[in-house]
N, C-alpha and C. Protein backbone atom coordinates (compact mmCIF):
# COMPACT_ATOMS: atom_id res chain seq x y z
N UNK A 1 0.83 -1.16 0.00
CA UNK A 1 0.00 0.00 0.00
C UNK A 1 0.89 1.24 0.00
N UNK A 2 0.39 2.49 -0.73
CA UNK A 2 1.01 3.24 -0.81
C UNK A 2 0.59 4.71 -0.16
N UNK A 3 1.03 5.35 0.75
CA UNK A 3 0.62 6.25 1.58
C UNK A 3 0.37 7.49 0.53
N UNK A 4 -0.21 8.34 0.61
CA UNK A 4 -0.96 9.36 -0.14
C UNK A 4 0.08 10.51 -0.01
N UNK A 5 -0.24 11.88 -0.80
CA UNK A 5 0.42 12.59 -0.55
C UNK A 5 0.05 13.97 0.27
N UNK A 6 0.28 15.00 0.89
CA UNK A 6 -0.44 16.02 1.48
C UNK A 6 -0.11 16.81 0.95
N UNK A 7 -1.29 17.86 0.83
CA UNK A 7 -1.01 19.32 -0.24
C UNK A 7 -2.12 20.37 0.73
N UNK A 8 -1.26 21.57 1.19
CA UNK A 8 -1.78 22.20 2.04
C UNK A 8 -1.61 23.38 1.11
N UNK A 9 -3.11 23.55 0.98
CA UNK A 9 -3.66 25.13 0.06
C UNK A 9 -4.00 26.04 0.55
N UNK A 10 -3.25 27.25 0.79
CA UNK A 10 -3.48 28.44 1.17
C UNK A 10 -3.74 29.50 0.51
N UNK A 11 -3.37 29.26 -1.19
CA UNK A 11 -3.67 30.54 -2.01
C UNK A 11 -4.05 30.19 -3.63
N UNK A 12 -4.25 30.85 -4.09
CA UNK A 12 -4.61 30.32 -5.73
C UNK A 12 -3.27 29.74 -6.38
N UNK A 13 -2.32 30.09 -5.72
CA UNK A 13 -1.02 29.54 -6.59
C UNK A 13 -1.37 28.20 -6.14
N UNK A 14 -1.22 27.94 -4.86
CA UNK A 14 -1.46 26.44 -4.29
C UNK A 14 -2.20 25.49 -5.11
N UNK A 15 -3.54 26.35 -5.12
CA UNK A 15 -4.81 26.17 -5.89
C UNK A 15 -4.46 24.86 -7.27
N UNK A 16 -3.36 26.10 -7.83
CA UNK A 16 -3.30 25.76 -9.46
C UNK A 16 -2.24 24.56 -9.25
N UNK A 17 -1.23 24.64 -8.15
CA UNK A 17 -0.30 23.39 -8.03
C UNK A 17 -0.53 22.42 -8.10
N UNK A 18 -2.28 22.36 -6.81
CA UNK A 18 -2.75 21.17 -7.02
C UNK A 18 -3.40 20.18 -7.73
N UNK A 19 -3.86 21.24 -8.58
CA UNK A 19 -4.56 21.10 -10.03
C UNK A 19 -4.27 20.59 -10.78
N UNK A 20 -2.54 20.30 -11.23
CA UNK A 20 -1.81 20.10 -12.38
C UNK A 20 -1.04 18.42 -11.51
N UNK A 21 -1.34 18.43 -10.14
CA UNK A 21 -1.01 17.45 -9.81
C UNK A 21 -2.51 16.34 -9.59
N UNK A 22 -3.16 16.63 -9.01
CA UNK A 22 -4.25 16.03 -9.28
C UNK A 22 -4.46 14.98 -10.73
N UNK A 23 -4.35 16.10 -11.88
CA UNK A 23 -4.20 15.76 -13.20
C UNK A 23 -3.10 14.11 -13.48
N UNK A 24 -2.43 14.74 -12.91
CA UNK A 24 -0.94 13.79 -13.33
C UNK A 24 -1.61 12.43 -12.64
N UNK A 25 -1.99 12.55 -11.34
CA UNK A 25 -1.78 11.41 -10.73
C UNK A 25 -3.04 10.57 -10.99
N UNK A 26 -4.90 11.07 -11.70
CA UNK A 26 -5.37 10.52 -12.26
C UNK A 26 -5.21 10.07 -13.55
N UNK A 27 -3.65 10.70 -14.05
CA UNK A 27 -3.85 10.23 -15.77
C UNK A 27 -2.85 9.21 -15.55
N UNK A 28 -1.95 9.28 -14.81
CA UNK A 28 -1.19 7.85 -13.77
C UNK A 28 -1.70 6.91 -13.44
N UNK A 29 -2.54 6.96 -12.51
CA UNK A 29 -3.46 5.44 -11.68
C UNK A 29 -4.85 5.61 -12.66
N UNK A 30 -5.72 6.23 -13.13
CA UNK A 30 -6.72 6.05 -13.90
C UNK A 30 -7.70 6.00 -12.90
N UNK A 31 -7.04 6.15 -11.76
CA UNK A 31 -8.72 6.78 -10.33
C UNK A 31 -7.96 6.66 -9.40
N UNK A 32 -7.92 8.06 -7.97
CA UNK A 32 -7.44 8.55 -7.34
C UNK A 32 -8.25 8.37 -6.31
N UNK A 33 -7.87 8.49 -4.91
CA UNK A 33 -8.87 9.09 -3.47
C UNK A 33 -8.20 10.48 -3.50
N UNK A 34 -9.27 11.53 -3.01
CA UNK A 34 -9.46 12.87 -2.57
C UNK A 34 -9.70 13.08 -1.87
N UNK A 35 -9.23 13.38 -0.40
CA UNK A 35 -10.15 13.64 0.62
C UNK A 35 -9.53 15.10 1.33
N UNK A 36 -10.97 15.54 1.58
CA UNK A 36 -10.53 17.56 1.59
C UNK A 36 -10.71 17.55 3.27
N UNK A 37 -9.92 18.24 3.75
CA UNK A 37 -10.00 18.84 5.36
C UNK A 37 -9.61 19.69 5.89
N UNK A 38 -10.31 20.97 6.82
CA UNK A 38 -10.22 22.23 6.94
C UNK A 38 -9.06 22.15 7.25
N UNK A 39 -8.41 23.25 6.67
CA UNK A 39 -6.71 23.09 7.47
C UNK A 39 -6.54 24.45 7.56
N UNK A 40 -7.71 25.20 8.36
CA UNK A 40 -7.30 26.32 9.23
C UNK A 40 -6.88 25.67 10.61
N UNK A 41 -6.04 26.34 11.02
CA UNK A 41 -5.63 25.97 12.21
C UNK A 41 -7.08 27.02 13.60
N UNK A 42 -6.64 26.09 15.11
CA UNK A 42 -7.43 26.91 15.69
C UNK A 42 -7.32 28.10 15.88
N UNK A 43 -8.97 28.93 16.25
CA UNK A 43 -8.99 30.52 16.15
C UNK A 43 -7.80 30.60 17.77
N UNK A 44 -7.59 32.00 18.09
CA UNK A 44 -7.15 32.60 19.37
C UNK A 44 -8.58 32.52 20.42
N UNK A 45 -9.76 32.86 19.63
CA UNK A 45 -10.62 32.44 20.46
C UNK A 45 -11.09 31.35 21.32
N UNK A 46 -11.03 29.94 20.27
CA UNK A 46 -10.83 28.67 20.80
C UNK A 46 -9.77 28.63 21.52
N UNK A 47 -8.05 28.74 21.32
CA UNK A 47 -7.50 28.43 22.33
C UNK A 47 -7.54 29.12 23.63
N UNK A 48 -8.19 30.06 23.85
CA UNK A 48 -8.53 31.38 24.79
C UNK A 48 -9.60 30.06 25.45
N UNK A 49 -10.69 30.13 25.18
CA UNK A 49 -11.58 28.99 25.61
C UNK A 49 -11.26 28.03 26.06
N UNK A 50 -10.72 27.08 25.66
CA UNK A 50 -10.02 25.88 25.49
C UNK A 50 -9.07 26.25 27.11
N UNK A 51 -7.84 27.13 27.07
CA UNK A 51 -7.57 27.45 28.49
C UNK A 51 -8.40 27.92 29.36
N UNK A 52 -9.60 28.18 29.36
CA UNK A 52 -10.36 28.99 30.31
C UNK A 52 -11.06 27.86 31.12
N UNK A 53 -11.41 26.67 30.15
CA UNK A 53 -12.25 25.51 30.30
C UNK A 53 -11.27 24.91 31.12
N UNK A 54 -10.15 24.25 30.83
CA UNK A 54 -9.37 23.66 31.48
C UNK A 54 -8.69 24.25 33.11
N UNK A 55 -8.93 25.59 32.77
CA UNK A 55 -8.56 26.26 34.21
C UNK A 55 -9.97 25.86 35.30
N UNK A 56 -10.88 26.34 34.90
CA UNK A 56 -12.24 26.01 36.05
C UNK A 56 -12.36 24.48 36.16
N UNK A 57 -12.00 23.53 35.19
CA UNK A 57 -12.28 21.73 35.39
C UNK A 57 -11.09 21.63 36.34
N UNK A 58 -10.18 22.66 36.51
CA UNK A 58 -9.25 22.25 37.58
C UNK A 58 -9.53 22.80 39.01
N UNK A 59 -9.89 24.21 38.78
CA UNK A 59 -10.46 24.66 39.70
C UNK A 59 -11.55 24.28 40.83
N UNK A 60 -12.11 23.20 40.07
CA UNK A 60 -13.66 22.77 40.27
C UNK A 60 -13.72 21.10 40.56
N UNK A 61 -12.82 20.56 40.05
CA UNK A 61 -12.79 19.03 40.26
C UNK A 61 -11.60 18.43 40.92
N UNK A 62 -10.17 19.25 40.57
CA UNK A 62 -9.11 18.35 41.11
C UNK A 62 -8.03 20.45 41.75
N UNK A 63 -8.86 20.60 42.64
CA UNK A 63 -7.92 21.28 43.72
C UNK A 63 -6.75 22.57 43.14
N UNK A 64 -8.10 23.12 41.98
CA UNK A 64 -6.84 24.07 41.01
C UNK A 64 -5.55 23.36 40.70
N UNK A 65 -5.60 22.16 40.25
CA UNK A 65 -4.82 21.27 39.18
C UNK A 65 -5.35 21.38 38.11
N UNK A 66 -4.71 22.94 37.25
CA UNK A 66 -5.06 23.25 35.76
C UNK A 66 -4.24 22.14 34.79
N UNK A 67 -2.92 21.71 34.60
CA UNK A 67 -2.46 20.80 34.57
C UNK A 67 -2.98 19.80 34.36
N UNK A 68 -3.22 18.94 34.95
CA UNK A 68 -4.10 17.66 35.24
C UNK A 68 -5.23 17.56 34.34
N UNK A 69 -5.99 18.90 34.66
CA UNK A 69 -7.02 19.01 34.21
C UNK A 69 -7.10 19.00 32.28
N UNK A 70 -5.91 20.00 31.97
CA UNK A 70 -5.37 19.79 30.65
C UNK A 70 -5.10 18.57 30.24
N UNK A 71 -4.28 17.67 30.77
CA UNK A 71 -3.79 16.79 30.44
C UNK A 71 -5.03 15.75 30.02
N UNK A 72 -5.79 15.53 31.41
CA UNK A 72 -6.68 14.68 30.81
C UNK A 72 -7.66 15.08 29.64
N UNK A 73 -8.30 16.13 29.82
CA UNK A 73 -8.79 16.49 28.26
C UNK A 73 -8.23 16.43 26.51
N UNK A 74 -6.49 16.29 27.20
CA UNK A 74 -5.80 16.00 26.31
C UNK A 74 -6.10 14.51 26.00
N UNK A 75 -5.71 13.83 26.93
CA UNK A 75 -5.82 12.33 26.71
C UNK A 75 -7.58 11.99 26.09
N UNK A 76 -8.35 12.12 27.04
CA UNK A 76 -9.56 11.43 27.40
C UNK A 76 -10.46 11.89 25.49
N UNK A 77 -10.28 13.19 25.31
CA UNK A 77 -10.85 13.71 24.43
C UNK A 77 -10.22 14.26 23.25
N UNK A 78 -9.26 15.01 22.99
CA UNK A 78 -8.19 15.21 21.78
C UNK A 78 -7.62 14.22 21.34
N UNK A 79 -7.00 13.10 22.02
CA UNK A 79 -6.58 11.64 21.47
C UNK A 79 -7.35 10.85 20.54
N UNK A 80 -8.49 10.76 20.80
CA UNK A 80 -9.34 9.88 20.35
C UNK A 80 -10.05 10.84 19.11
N UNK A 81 -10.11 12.21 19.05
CA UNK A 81 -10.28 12.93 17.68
C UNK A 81 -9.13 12.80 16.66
N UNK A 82 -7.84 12.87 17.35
CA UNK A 82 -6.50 12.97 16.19
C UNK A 82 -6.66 11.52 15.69
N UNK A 83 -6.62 10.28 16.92
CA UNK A 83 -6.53 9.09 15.90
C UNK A 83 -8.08 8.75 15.10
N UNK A 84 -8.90 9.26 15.15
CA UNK A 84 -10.10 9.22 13.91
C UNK A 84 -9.77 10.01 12.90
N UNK A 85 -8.83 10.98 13.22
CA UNK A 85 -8.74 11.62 11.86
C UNK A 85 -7.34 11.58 11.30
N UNK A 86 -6.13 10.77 11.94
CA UNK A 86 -4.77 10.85 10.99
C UNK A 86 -4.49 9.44 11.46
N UNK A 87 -4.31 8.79 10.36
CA UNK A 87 -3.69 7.29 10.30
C UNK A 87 -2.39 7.33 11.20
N UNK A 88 -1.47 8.32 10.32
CA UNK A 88 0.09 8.29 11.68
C UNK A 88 0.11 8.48 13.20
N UNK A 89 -0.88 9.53 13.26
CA UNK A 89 -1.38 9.77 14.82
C UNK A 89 -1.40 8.75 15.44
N UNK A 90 -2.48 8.08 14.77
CA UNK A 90 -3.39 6.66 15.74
C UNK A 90 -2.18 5.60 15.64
N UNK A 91 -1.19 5.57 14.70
CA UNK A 91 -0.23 4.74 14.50
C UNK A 91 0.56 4.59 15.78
N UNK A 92 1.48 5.84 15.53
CA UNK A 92 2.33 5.69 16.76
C UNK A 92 1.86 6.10 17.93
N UNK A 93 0.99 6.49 18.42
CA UNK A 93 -0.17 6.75 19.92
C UNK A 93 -0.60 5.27 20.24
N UNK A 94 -0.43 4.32 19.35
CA UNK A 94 -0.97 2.59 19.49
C UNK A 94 0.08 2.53 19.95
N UNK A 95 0.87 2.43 19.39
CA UNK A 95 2.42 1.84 19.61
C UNK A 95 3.21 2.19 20.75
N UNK A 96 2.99 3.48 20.79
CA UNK A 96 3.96 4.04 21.94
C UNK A 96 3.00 4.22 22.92
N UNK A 97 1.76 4.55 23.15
CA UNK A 97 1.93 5.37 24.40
C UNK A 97 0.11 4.29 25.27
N UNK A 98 -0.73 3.90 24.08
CA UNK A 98 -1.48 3.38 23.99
C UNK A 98 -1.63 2.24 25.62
N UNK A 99 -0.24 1.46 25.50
CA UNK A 99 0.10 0.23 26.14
C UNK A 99 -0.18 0.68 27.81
N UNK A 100 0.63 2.21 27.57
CA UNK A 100 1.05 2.19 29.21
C UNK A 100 -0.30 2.50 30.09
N UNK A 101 0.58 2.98 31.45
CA UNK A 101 -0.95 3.05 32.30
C UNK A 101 -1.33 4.60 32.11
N UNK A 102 -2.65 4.11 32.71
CA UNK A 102 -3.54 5.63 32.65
C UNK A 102 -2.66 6.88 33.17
N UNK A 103 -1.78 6.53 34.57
CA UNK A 103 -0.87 8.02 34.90
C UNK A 103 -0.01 8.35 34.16
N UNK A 104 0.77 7.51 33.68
CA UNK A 104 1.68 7.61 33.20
C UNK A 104 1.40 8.33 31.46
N UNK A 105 0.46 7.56 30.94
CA UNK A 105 -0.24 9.09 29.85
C UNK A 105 -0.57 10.05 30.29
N UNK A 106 -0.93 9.94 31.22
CA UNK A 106 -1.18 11.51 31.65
C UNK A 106 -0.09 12.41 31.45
N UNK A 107 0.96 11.78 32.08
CA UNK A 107 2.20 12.64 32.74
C UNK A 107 2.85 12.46 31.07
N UNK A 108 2.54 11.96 30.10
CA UNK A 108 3.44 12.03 29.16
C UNK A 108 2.51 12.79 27.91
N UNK A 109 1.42 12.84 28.17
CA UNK A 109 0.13 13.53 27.33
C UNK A 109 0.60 15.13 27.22
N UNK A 110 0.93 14.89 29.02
CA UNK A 110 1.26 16.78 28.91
C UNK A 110 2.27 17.33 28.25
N UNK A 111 3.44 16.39 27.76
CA UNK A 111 4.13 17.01 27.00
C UNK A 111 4.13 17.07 25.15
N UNK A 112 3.01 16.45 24.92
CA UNK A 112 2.88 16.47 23.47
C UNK A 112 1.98 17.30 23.39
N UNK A 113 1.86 17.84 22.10
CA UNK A 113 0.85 18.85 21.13
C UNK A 113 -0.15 17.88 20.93
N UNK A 114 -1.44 18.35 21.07
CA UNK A 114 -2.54 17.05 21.20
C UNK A 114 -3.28 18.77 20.26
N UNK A 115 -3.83 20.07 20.85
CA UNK A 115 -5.26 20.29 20.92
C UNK A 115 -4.49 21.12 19.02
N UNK A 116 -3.06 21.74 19.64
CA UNK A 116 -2.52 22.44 18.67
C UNK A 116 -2.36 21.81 17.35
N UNK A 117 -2.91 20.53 17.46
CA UNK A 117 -2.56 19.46 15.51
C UNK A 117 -4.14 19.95 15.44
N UNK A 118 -5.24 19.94 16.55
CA UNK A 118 -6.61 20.47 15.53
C UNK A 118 -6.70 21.36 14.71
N UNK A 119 -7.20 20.66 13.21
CA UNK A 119 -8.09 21.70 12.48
C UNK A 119 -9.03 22.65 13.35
N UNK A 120 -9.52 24.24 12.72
CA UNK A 120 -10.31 24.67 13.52
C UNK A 120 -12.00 23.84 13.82
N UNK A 121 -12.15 23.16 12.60
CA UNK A 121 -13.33 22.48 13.21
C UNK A 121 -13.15 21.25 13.62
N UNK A 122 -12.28 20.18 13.90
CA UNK A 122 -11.69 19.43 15.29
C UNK A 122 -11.45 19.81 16.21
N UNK A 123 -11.16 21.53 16.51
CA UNK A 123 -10.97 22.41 17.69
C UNK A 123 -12.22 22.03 18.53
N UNK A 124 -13.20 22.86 17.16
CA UNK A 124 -15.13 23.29 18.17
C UNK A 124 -15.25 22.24 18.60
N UNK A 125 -15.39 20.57 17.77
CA UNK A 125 -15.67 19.24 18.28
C UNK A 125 -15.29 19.05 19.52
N UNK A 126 -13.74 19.78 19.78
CA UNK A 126 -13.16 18.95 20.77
C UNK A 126 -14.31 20.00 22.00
N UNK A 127 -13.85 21.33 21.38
CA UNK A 127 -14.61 22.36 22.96
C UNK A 127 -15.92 21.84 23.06
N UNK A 128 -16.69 21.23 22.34
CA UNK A 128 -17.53 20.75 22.51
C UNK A 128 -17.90 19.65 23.51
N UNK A 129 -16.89 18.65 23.05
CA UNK A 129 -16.97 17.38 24.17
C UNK A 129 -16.68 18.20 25.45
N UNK A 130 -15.82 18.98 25.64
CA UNK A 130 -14.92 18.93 26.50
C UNK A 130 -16.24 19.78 27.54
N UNK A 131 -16.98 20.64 26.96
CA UNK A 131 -18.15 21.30 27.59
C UNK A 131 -18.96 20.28 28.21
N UNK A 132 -19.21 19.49 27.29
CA UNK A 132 -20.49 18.25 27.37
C UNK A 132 -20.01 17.07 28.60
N UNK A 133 -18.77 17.09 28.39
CA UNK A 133 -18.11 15.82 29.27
C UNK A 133 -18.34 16.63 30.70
N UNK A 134 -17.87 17.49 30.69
CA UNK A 134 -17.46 17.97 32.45
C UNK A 134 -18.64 18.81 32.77
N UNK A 135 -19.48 19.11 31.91
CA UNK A 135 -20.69 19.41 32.47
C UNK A 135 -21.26 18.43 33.38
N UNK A 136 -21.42 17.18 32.48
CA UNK A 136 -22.15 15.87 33.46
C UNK A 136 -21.51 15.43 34.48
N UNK A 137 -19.95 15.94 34.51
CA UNK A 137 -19.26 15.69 35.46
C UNK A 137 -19.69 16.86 36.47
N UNK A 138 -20.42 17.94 36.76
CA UNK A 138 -20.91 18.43 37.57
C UNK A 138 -20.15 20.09 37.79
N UNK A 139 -19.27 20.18 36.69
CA UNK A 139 -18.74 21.57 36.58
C UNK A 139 -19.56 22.28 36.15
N UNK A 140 -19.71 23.80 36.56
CA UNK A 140 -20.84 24.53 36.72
C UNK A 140 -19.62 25.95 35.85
N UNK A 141 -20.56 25.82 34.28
CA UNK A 141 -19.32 26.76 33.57
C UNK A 141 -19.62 28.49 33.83
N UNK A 142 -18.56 28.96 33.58
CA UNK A 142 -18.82 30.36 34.06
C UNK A 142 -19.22 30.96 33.03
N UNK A 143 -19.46 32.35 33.08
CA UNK A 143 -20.47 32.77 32.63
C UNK A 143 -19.55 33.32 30.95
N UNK A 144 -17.70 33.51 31.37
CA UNK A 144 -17.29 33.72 30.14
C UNK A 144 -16.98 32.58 29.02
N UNK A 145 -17.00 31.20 29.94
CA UNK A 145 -17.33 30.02 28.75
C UNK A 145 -18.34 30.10 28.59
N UNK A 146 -19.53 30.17 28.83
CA UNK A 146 -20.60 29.94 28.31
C UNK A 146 -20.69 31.12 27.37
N UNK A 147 -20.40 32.32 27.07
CA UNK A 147 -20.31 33.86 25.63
C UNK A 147 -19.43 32.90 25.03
N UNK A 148 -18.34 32.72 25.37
CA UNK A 148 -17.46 32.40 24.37
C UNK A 148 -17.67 31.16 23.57
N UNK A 149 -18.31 30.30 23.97
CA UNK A 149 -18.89 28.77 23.28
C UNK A 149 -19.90 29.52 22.24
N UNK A 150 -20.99 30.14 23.05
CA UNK A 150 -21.65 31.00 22.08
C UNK A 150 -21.63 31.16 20.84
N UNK A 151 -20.20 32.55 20.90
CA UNK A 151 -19.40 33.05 20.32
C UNK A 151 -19.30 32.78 18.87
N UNK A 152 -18.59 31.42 19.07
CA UNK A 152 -17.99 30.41 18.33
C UNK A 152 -18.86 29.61 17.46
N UNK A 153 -19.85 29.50 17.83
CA UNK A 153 -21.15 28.87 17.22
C UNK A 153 -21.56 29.59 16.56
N UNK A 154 -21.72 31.01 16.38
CA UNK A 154 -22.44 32.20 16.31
C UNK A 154 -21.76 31.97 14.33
């Protein structure tokens, strides 16, 4: 099997690059896969949110352990979006980190880029769970997550 290639379009030049490659590689194989995905990165708003959320789930559940609180949202909820959406992700996250125990991802979650690989709309998904999860967990959101979720929807 042969792994695909990535082409990240930001402008009409891009546009036309991909165009002339597209071309090549259906007049090559005689039928191609295409698959398109937002590749804005997240707003300042979301990550503004995104820390605000994680500060009160710490505040509120584990003893102002913002930390912790990151981490597991990292693990529990950003993990499981990156490996549905990137084959390499889910690859080596099986391999490496998958096996060990629950603390010990934790403590090693916090040092990888988990929320910063979201597209902006894998971002909302994630602020989404991340609202929905610790709500039922009994966190009571303040009044500037709740504008800013809004916001974002808006």
């Amino acid at each position: 099997m042969t792994l695909g290639v990535h082409h990240k379009i930001d402008n009409d030049a891009d546009l036309k690059n991909i165009l002339v490659a597209i071309r090549k590689a259906y007049h090559d194989y005689g039928s191609i896969l295409l698959q398109i995905f937002d590749g804005r990165q997240r707003s300042g708003l979301q990550n503004a949110l995104q820390h605000a959320m994680y500060r009160e789930i710490g505040k509120q559940l584990y003893g102002g352990d913002f930390g912790h609180a990151k981490a597991e949202c990292k693990l529990t909820l950003g993990v499981p979006l990156l490996r549905q959406d990137s084959e390499e992700f889910k690859r080596l996250y099986d391999r490496s980190l998958r096996p060990k125990p629950y603390g010990e991802k934790l403590d090693l979650i916090a040092l990888i880029d988990v929320s910063s690989l979201l597209s902006m709309a894998e971002a909302h998904n994630y602020i989404d769970a991340i609202y929905d999860t610790y709500a039922m967990k009994g966190v009571n959101w303040s009044d500037f997550i709740n504008r800013s979720r809004e916001a974002l929807s808006a």
